[in-house]
PDB file of N, CA and C in Angstrom:
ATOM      1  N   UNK A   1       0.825  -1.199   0.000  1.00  0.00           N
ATOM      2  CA  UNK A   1       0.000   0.000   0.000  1.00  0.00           C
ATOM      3  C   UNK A   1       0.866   1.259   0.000  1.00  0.00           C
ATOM      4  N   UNK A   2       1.782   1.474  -1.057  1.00  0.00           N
ATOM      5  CA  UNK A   2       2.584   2.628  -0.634  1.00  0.00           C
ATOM      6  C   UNK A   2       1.967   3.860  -1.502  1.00  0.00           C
ATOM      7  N   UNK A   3       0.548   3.564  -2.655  1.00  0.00           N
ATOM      8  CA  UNK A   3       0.466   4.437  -2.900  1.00  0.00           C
ATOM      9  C   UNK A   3      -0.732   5.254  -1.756  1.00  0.00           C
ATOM     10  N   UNK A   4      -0.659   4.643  -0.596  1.00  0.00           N
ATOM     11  CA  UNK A   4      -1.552   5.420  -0.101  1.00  0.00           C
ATOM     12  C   UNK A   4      -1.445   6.859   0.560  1.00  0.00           C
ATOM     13  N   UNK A   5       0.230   7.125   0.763  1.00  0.00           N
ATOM     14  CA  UNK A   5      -0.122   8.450   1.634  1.00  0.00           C
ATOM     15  C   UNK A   5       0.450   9.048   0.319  1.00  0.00           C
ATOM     16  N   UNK A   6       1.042   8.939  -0.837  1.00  0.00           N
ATOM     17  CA  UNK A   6       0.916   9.901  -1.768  1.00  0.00           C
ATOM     18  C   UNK A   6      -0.400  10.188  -2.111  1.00  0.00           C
ATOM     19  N   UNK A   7      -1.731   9.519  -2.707  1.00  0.00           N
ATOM     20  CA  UNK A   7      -2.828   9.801  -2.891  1.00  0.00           C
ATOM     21  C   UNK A   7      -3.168  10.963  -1.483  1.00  0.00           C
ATOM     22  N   UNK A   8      -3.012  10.749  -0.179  1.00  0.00           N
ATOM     23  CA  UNK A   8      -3.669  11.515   1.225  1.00  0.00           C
ATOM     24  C   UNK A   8      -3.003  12.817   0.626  1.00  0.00           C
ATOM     25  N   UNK A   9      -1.837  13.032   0.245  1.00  0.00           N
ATOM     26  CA  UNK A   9      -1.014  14.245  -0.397  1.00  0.00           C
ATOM     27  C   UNK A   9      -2.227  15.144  -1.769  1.00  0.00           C
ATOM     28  N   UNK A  10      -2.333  14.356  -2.260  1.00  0.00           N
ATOM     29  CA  UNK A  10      -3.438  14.879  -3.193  1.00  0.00           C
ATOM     30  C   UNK A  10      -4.389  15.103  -2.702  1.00  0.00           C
ATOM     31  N   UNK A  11      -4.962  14.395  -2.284  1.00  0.00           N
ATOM     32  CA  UNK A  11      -6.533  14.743  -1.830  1.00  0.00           C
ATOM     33  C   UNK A  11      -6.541  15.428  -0.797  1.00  0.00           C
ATOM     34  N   UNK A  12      -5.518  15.967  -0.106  1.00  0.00           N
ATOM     35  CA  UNK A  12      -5.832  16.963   1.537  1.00  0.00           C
ATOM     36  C   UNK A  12      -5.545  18.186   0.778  1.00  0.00           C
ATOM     37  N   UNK A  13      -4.552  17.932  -0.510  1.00  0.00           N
ATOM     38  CA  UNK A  13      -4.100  19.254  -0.997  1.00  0.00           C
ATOM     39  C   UNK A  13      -5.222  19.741  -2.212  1.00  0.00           C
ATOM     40  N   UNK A  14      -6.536  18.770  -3.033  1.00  0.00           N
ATOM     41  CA  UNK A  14      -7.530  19.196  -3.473  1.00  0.00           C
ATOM     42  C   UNK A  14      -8.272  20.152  -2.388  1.00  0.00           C
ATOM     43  N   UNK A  15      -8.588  19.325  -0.830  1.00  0.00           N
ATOM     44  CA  UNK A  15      -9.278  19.543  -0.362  1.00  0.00           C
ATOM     45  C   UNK A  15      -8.942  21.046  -0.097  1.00  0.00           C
ATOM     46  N   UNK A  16      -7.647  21.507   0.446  1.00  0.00           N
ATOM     47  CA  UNK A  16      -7.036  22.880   0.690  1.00  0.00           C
ATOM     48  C   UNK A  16      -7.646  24.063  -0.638  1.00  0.00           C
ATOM     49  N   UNK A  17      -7.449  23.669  -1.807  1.00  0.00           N
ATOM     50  CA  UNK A  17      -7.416  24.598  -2.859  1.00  0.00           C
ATOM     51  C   UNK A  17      -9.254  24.811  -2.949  1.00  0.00           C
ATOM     52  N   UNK A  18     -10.104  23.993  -2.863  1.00  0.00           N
ATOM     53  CA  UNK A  18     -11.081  23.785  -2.387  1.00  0.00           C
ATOM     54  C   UNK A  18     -11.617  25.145  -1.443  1.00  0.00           C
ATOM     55  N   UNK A  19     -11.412  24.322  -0.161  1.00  0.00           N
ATOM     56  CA  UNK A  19     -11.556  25.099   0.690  1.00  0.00           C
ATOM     57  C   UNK A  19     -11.776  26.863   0.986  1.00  0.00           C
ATOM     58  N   UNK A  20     -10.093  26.902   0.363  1.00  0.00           N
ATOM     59  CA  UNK A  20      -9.659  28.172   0.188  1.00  0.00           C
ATOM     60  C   UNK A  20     -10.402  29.017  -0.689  1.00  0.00           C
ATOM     61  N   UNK A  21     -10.658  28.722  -2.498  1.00  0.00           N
ATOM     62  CA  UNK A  21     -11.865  28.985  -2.701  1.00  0.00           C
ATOM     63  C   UNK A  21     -13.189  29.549  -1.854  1.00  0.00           C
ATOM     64  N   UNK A  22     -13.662  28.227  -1.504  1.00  0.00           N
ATOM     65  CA  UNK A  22     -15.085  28.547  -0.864  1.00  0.00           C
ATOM     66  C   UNK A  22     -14.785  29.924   0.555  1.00  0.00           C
ATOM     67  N   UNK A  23     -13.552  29.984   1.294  1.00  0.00           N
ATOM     68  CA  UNK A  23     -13.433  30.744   2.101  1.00  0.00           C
ATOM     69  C   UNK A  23     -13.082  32.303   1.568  1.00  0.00           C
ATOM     70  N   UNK A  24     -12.711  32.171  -0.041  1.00  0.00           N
ATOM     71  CA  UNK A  24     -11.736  33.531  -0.328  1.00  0.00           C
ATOM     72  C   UNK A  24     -13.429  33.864  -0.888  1.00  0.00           C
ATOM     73  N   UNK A  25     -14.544  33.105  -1.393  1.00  0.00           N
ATOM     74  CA  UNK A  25     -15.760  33.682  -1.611  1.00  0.00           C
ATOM     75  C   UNK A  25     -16.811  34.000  -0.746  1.00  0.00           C
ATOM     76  N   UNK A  26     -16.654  33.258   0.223  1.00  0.00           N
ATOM     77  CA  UNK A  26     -17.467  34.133   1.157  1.00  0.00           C
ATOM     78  C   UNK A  26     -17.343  35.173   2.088  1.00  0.00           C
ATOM     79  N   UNK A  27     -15.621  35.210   2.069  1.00  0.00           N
ATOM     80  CA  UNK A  27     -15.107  36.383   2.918  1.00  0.00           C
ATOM     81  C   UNK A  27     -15.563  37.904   1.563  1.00  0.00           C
ATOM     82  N   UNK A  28     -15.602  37.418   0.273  1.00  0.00           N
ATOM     83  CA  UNK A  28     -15.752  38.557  -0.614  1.00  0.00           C
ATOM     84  C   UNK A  28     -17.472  39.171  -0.606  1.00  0.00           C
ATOM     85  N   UNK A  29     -17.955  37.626  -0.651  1.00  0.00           N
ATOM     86  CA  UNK A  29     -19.684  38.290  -0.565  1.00  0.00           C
ATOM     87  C   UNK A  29     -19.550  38.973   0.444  1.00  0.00           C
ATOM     88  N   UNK A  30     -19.345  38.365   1.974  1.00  0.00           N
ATOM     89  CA  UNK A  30     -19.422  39.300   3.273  1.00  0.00           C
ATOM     90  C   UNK A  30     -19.104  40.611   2.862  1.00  0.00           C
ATOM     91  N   UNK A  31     -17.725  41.128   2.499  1.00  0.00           N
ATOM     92  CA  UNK A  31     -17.692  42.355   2.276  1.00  0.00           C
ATOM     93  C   UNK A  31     -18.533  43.154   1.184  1.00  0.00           C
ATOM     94  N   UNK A  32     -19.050  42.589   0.592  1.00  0.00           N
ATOM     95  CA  UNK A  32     -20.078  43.474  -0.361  1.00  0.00           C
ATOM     96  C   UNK A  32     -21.581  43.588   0.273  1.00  0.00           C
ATOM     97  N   UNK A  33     -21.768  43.092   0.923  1.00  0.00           N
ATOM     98  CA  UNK A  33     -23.125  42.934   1.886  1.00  0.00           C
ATOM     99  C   UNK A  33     -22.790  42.915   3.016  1.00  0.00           C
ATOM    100  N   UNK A  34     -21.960  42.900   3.988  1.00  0.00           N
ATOM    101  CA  UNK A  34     -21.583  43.061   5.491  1.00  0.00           C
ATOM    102  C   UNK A  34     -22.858  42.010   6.451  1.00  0.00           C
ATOM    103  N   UNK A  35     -22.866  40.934   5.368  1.00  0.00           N
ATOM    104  CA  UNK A  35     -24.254  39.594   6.561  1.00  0.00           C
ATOM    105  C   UNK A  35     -23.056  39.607   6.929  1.00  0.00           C
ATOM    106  N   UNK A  36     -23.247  39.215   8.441  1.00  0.00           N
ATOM    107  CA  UNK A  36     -22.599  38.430   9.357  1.00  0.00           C
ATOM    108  C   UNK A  36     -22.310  36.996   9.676  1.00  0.00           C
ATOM    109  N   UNK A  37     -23.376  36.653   8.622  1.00  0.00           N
ATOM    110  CA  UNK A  37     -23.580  35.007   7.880  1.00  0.00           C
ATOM    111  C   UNK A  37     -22.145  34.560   7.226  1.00  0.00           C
ATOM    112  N   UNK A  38     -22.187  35.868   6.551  1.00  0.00           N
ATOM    113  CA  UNK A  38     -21.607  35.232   5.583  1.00  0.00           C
ATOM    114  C   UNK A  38     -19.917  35.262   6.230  1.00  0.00           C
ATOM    115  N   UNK A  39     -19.854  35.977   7.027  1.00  0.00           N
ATOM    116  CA  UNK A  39     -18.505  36.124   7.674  1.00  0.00           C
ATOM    117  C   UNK A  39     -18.087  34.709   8.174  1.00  0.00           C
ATOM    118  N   UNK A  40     -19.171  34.461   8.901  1.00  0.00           N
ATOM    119  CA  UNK A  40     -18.816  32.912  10.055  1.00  0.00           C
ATOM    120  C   UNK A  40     -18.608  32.251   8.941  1.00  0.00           C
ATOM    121  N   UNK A  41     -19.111  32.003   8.032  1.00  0.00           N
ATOM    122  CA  UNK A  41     -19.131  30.997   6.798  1.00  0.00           C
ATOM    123  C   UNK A  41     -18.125  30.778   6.827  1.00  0.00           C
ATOM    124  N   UNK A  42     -17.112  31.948   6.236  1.00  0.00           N
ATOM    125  CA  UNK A  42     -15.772  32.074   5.556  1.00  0.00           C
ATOM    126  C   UNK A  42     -14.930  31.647   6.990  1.00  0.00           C
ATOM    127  N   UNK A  43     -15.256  32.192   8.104  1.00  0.00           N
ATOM    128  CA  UNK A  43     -13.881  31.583   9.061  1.00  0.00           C
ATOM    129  C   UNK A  43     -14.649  30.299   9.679  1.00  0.00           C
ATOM    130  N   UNK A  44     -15.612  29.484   9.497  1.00  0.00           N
ATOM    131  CA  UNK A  44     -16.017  28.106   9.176  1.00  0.00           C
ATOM    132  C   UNK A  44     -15.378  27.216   8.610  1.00  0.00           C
ATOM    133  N   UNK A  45     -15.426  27.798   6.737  1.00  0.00           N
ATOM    134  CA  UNK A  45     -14.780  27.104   6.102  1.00  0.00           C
ATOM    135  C   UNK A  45     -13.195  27.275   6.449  1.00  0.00           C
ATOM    136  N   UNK A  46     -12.646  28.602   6.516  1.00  0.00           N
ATOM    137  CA  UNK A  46     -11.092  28.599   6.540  1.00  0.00           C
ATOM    138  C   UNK A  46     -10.885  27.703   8.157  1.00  0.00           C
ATOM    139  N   UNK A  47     -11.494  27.071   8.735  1.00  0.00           N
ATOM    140  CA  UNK A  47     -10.890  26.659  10.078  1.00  0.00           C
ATOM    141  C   UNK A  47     -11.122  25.513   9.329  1.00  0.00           C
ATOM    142  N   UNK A  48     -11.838  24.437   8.625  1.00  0.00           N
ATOM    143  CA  UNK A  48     -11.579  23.303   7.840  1.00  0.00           C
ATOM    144  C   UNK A  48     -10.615  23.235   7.115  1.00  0.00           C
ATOM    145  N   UNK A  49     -10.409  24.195   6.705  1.00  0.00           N
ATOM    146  CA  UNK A  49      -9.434  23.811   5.521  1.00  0.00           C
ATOM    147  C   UNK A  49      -7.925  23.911   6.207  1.00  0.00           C
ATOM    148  N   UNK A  50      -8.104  25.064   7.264  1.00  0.00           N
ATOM    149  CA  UNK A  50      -6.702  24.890   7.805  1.00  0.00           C
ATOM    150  C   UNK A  50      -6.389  23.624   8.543  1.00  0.00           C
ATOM    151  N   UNK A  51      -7.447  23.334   9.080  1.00  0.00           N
ATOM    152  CA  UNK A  51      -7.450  22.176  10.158  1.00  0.00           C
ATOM    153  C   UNK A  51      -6.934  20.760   8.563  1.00  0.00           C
ATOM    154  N   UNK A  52      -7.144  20.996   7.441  1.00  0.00           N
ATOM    155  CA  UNK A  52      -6.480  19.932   7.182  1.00  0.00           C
ATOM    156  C   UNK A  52      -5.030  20.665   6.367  1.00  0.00           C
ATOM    157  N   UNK A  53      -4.723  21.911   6.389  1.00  0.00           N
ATOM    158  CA  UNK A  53      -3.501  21.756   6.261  1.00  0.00           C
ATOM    159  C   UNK A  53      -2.776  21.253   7.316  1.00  0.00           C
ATOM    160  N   UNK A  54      -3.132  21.721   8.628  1.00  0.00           N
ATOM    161  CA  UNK A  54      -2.210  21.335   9.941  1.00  0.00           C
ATOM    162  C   UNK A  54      -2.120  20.031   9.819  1.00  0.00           C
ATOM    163  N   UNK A  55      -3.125  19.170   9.951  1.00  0.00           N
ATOM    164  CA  UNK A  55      -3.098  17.917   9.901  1.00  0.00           C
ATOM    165  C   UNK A  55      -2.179  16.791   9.130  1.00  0.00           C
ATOM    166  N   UNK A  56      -2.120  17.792   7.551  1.00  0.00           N
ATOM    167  CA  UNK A  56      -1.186  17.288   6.872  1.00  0.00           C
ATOM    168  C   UNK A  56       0.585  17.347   6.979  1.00  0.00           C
ATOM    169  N   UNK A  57       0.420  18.627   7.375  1.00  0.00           N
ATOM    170  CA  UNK A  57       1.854  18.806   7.840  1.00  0.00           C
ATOM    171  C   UNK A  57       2.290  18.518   9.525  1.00  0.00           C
ATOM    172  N   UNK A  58       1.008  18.520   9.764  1.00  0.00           N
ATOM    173  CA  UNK A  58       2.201  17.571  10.896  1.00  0.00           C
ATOM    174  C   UNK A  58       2.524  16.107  10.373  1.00  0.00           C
ATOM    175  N   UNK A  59       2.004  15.512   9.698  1.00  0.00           N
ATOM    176  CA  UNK A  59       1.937  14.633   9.793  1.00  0.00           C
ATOM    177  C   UNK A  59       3.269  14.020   8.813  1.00  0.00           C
ATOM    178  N   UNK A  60       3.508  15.119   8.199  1.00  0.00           N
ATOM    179  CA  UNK A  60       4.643  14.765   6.511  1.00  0.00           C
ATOM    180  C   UNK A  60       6.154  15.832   6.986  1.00  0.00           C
ATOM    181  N   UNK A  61       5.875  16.765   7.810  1.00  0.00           N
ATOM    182  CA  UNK A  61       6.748  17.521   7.868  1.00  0.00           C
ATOM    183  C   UNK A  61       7.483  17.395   9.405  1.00  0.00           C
ATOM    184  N   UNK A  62       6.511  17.069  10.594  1.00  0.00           N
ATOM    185  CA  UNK A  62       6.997  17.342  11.780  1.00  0.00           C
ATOM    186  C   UNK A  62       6.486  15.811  12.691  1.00  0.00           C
ATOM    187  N   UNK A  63       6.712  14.647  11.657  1.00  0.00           N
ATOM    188  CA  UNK A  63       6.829  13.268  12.175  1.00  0.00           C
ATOM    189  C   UNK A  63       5.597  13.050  13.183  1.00  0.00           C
ATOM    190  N   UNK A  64       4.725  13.778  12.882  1.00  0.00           N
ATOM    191  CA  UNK A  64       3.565  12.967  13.711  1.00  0.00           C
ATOM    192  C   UNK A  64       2.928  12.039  13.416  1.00  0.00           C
ATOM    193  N   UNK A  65       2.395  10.600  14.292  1.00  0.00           N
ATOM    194  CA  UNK A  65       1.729   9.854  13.729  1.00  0.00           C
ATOM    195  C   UNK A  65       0.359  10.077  12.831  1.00  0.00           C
ATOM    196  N   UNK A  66       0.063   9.239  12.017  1.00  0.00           N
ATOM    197  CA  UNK A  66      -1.015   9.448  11.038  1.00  0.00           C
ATOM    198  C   UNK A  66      -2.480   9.601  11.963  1.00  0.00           C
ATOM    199  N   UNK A  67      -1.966   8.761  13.234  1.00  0.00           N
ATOM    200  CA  UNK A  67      -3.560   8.679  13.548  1.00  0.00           C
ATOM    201  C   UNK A  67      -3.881  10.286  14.395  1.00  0.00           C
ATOM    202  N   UNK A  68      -2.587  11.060  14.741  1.00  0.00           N
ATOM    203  CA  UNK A  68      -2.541  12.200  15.391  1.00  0.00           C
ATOM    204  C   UNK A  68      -2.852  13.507  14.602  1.00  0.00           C
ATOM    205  N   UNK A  69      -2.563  12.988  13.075  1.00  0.00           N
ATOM    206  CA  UNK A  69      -2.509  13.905  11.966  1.00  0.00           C
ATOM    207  C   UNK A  69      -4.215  13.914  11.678  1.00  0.00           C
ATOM    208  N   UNK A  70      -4.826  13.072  11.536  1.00  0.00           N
ATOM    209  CA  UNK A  70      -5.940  12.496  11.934  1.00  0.00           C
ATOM    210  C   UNK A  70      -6.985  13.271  12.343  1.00  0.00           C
ATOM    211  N   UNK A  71      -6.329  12.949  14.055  1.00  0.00           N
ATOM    212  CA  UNK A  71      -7.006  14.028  15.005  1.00  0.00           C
ATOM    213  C   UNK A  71      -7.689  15.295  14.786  1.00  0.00           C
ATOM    214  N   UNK A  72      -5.901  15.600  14.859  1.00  0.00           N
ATOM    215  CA  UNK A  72      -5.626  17.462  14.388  1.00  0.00           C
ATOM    216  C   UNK A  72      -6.842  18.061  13.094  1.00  0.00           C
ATOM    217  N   UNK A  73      -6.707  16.833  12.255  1.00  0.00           N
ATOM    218  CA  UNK A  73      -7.922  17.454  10.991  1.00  0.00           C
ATOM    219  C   UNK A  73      -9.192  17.443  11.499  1.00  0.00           C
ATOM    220  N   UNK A  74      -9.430  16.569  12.112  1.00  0.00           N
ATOM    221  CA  UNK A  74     -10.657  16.060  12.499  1.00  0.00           C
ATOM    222  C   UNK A  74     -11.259  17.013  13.820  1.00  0.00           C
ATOM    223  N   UNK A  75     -10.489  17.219  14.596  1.00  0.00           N
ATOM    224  CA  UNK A  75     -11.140  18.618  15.749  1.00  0.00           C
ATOM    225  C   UNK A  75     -11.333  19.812  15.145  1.00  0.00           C
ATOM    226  N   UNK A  76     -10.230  20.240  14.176  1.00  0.00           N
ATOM    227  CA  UNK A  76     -10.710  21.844  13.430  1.00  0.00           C
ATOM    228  C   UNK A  76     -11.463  21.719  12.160  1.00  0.00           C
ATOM    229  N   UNK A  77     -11.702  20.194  11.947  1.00  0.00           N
ATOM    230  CA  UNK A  77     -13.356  20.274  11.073  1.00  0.00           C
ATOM    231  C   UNK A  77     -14.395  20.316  11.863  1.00  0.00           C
ATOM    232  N   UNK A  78     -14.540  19.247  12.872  1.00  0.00           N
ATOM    233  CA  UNK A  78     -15.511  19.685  13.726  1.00  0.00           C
ATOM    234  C   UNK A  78     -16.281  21.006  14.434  1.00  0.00           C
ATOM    235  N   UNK A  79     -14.765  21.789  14.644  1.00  0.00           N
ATOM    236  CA  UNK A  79     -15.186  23.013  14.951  1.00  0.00           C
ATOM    237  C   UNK A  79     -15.407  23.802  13.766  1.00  0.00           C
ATOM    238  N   UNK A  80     -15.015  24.127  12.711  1.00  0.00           N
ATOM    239  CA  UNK A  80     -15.092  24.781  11.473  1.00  0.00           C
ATOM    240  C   UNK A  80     -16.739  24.247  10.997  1.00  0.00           C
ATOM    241  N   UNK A  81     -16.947  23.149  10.851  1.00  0.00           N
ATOM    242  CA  UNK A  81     -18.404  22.660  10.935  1.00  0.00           C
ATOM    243  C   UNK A  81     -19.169  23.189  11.512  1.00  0.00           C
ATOM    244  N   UNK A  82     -19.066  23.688  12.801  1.00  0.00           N
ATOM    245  CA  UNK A  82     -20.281  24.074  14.370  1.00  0.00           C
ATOM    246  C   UNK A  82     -20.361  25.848  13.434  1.00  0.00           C
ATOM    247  N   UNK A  83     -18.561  26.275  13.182  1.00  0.00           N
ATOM    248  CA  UNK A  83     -19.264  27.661  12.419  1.00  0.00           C
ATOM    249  C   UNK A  83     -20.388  27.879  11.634  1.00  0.00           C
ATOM    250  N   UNK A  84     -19.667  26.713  10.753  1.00  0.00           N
ATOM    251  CA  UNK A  84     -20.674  26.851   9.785  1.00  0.00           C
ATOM    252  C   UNK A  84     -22.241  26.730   9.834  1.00  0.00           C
ATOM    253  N   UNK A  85     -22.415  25.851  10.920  1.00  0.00           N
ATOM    254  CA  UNK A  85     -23.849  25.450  11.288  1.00  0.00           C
ATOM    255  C   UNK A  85     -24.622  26.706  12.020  1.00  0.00           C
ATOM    256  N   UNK A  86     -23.546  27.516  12.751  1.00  0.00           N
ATOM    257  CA  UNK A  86     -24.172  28.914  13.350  1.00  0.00           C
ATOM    258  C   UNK A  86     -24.105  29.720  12.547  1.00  0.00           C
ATOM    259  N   UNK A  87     -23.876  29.841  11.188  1.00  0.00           N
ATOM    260  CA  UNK A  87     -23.425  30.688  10.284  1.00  0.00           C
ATOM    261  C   UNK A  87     -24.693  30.974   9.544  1.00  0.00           C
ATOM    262  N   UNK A  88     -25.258  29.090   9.446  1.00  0.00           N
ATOM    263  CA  UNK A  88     -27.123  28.973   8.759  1.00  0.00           C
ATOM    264  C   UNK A  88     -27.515  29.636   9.462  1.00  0.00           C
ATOM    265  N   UNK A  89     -27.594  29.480  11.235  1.00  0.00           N
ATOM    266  CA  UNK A  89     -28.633  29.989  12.137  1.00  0.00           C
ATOM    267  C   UNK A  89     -29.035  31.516  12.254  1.00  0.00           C
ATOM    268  N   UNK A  90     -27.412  32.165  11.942  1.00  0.00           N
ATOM    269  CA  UNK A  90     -27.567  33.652  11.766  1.00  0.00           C
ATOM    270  C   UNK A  90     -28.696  33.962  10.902  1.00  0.00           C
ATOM    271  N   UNK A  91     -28.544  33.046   9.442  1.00  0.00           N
ATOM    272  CA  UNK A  91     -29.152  33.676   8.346  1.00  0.00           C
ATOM    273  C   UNK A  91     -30.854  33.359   8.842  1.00  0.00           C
ATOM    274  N   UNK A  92     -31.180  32.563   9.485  1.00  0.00           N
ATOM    275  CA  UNK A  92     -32.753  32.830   9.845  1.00  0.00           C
ATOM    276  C   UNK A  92     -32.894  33.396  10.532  1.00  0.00           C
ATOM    277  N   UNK A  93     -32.134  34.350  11.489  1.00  0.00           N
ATOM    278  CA  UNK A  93     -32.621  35.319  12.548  1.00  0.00           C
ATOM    279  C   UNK A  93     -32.687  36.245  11.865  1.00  0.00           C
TER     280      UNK A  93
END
């Protein structure tokens, strides 16, 4: 299985360019309309996406185990997620 953490290299680094996208567009709507929606959105999404750069580089650059690299992605999606979920809630108040 050695092509597997080259493929994790691709796909954390789709997921980043991704991400970044969806965060560099909603930080732009926010500023043309000042919702507050749309703000959380953008530091929602940018806490996912960072949460899997960290994840990746600890994991390739600063010898952390995979299942720690893991983690690290997996708590600042979770939380980047909860933004995002208060981000909907704004928009119905």
């Amino acid at each position: 299985m050695i092509w597997v953490e080259p493929a994790i290299v691709v796909v954390k680094t789709l997921i980043l360019l991704l991400g970044s996208g969806i965060t560099y567009i909603a930080f732009r709507a926010y500023r043309n309309t000042g919702a507050p929606s749309l703000k959380a959105l953008g530091v929602g999404f940018g806490i996912v996406t960072f949460g899997t750069l960290l994840g990746g580089i600890a994991h390739q650059l600063l010898a952390v185990s995979l299942e720690m690299g893991i983690l690290i992605n997996s708590a600042l999606v979770a939380v980047g997620l909860a933004i995002v979920l208060y981000s909907l809630y704004l928009e119905r108040g």
